[in-house]
N, C-alpha and C. Protein backbone atom coordinates (compact mmCIF):
# COMPACT_ATOMS: atom_id res chain seq x y z
N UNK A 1 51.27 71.57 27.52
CA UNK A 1 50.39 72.01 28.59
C UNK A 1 51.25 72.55 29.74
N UNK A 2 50.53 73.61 30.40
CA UNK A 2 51.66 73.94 31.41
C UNK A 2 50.89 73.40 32.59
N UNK A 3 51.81 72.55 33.34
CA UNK A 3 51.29 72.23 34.77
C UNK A 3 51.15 73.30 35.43
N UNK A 4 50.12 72.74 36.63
CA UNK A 4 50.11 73.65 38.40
C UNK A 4 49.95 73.25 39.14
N UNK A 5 50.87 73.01 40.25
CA UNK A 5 51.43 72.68 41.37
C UNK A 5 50.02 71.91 41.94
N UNK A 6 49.91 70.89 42.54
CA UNK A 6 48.84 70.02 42.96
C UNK A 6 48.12 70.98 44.66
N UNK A 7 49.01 72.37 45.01
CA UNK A 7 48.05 72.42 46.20
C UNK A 7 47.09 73.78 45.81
N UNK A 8 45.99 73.28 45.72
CA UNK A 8 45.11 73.95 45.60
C UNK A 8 44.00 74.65 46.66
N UNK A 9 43.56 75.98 46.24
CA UNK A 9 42.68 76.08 47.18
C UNK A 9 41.17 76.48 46.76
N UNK A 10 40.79 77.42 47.18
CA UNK A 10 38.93 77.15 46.98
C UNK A 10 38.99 77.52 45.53
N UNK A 11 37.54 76.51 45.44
CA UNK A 11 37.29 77.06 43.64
C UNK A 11 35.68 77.06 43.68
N UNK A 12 35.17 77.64 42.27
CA UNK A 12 33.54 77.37 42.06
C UNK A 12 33.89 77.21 40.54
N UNK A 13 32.72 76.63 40.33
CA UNK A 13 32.60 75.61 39.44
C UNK A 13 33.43 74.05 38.80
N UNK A 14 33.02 74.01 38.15
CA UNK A 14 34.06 72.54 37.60
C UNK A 14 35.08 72.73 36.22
N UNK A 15 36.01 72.77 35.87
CA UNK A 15 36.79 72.93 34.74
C UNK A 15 36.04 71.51 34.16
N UNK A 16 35.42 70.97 34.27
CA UNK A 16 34.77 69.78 33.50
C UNK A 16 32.95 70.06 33.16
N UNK A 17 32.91 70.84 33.08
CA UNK A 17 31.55 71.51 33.04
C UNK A 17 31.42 72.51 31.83
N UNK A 18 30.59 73.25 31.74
CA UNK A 18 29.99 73.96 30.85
C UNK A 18 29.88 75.58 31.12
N UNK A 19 29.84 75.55 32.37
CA UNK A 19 29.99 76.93 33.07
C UNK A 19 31.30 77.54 33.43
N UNK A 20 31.07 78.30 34.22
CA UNK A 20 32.49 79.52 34.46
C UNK A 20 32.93 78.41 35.39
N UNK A 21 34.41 78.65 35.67
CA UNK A 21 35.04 77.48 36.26
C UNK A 21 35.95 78.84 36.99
N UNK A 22 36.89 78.80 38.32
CA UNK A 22 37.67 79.40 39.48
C UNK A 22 38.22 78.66 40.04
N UNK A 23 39.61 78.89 39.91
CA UNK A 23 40.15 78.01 41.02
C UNK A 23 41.31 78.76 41.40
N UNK A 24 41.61 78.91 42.79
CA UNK A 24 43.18 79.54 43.63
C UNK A 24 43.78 78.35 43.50
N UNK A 25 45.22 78.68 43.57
CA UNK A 25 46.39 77.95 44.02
C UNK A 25 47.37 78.83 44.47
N UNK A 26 47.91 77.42 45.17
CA UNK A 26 49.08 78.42 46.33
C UNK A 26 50.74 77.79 46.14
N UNK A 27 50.82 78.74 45.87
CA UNK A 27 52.42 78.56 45.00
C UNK A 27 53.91 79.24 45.90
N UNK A 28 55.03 78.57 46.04
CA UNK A 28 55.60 79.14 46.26
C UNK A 28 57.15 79.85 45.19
N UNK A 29 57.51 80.75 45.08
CA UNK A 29 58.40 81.42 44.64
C UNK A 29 58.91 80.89 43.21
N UNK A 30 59.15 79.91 43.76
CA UNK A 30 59.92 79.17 42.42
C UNK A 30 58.66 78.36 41.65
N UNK A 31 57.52 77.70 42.20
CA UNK A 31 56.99 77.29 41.38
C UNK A 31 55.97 78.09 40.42
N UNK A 32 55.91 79.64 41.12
CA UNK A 32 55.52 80.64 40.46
C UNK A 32 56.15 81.19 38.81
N UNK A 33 57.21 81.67 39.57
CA UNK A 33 58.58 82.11 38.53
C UNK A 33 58.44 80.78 37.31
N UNK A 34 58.06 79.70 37.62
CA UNK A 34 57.99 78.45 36.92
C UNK A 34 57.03 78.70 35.64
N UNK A 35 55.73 79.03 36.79
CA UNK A 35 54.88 78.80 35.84
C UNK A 35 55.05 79.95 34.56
N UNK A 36 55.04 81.00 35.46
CA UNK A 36 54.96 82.28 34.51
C UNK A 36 56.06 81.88 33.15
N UNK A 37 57.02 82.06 33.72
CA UNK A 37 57.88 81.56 32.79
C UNK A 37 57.76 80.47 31.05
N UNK A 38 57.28 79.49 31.91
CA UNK A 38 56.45 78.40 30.70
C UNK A 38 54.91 79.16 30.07
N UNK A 39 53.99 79.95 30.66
CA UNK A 39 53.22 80.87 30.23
C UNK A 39 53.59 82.05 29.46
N UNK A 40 54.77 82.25 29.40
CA UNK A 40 55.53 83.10 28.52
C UNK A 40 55.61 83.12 27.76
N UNK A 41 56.45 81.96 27.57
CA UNK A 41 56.91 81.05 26.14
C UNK A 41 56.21 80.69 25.32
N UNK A 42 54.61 80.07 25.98
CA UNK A 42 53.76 79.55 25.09
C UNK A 42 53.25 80.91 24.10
N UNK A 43 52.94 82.00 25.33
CA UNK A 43 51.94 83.09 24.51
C UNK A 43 53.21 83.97 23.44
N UNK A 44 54.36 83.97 23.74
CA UNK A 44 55.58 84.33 22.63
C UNK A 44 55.19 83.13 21.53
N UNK A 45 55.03 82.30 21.09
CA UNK A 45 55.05 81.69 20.43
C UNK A 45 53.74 81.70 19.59
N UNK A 46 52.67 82.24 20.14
CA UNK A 46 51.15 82.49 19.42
C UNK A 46 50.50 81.63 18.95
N UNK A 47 50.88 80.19 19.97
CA UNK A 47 49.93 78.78 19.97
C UNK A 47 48.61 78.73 20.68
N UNK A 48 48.08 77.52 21.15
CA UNK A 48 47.18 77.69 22.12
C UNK A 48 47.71 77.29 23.34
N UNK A 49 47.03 78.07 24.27
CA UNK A 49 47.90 78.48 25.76
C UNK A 49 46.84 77.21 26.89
N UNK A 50 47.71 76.10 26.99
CA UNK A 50 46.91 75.37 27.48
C UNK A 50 47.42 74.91 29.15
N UNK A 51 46.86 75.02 30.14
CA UNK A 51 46.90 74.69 31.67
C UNK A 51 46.35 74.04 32.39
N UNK A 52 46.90 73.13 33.24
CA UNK A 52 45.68 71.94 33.84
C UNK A 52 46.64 71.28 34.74
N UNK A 53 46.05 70.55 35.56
CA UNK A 53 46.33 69.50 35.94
C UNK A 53 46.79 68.16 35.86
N UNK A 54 46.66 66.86 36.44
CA UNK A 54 46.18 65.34 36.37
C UNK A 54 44.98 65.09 35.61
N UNK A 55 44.13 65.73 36.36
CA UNK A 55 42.69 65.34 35.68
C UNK A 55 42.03 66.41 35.22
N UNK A 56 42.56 67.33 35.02
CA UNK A 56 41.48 68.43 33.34
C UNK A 56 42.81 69.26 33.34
N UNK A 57 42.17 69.91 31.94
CA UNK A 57 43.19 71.04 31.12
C UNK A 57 42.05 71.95 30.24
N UNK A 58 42.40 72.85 30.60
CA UNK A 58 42.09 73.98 30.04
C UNK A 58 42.55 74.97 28.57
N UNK A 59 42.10 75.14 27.74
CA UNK A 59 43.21 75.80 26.87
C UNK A 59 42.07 76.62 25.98
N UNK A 60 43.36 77.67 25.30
CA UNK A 60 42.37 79.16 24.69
C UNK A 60 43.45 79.53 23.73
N UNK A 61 42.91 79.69 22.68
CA UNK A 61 43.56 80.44 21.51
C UNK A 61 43.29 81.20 21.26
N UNK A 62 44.70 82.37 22.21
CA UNK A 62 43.99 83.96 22.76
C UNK A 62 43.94 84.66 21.27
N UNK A 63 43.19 85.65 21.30
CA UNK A 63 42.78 86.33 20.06
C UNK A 63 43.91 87.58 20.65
N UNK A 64 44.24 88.42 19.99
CA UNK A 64 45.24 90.16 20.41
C UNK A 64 44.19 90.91 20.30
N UNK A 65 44.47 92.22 20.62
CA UNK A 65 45.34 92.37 21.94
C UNK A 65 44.94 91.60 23.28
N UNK A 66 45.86 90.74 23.75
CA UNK A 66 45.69 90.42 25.25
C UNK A 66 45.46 91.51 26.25
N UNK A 67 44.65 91.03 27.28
CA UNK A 67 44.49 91.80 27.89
C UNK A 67 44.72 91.83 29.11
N UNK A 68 45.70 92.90 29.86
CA UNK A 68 46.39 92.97 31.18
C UNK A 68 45.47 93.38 32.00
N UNK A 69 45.30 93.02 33.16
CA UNK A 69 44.66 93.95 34.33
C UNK A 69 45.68 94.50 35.49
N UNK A 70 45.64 95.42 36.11
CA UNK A 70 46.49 95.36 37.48
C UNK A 70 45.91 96.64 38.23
N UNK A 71 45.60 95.84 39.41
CA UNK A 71 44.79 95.99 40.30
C UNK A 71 45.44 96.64 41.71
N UNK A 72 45.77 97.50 42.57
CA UNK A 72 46.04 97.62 43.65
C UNK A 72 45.45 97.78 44.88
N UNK A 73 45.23 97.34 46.03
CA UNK A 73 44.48 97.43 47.08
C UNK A 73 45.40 98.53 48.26
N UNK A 74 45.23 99.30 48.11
CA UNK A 74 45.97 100.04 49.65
C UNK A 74 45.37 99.75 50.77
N UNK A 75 44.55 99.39 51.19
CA UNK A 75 44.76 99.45 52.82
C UNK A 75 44.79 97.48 53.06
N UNK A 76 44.78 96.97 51.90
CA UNK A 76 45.65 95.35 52.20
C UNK A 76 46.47 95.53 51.98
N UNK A 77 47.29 96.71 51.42
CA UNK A 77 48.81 96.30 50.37
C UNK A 77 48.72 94.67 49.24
N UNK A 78 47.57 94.84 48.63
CA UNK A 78 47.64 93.63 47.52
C UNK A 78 47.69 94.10 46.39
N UNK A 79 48.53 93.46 45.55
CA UNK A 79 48.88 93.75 44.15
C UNK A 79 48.05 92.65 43.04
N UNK A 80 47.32 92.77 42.44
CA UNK A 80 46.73 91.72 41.84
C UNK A 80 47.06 92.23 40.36
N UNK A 81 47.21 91.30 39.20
CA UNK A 81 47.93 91.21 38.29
C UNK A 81 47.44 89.75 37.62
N UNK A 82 46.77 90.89 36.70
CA UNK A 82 45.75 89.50 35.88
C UNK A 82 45.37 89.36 34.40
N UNK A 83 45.68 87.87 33.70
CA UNK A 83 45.90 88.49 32.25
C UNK A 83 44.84 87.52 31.91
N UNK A 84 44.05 87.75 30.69
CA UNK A 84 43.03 87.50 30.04
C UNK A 84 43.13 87.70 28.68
N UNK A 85 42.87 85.51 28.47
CA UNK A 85 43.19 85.30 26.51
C UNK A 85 41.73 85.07 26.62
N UNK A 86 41.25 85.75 26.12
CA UNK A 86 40.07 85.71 24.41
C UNK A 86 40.27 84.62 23.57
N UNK A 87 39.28 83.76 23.66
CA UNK A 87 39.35 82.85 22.51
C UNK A 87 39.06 83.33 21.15
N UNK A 88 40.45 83.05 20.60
CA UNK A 88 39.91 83.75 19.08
C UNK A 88 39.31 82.74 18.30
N UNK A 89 37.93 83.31 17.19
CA UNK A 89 37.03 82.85 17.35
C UNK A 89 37.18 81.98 16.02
């Protein structure tokens, strides 16, 4: 399982529920580079890609092609950069 850093910020729904689940976290540099890193490895390896906490975990056995998003905002200057596993079925 790959951990994430315990400071969290707003979310909707519950990862313990049945519905769509959201949650931010606020990471700094290294615990970023961290995660990605261990998120790497797992999806190189073509297991199930599992993430959570203390108290829930999440996991998906992405189906291919994965799918990248990347997003740019000009007048925030935000770069958003977002990947999406498909549960294969």
């Amino acid at each position: 399982m790959i951990n994430i850093p315990e400071r969290a910020g707003k979310a909707n729904g519950s990862p313990n529920g049945h519905a769509e689940f959201e949650q931010e976290f606020q990471l700094n540099r290294v615990e970023t580079a961290n995660f990605l890193w261990d998120l790497a490895e797992v999806v190189e390896q073509g297991t199930i890609v599992s993430v959570g906490r203390d108290n829930w975990t999440l996991s998906a056995n992405p189906l291919e092609p994965l799918k990248l998003e990347i997003q740019f905002k000009f007048q925030k200057k935000e770069l958003e950069i977002q990947l999406k596993l498909k549960e294969n079925p």
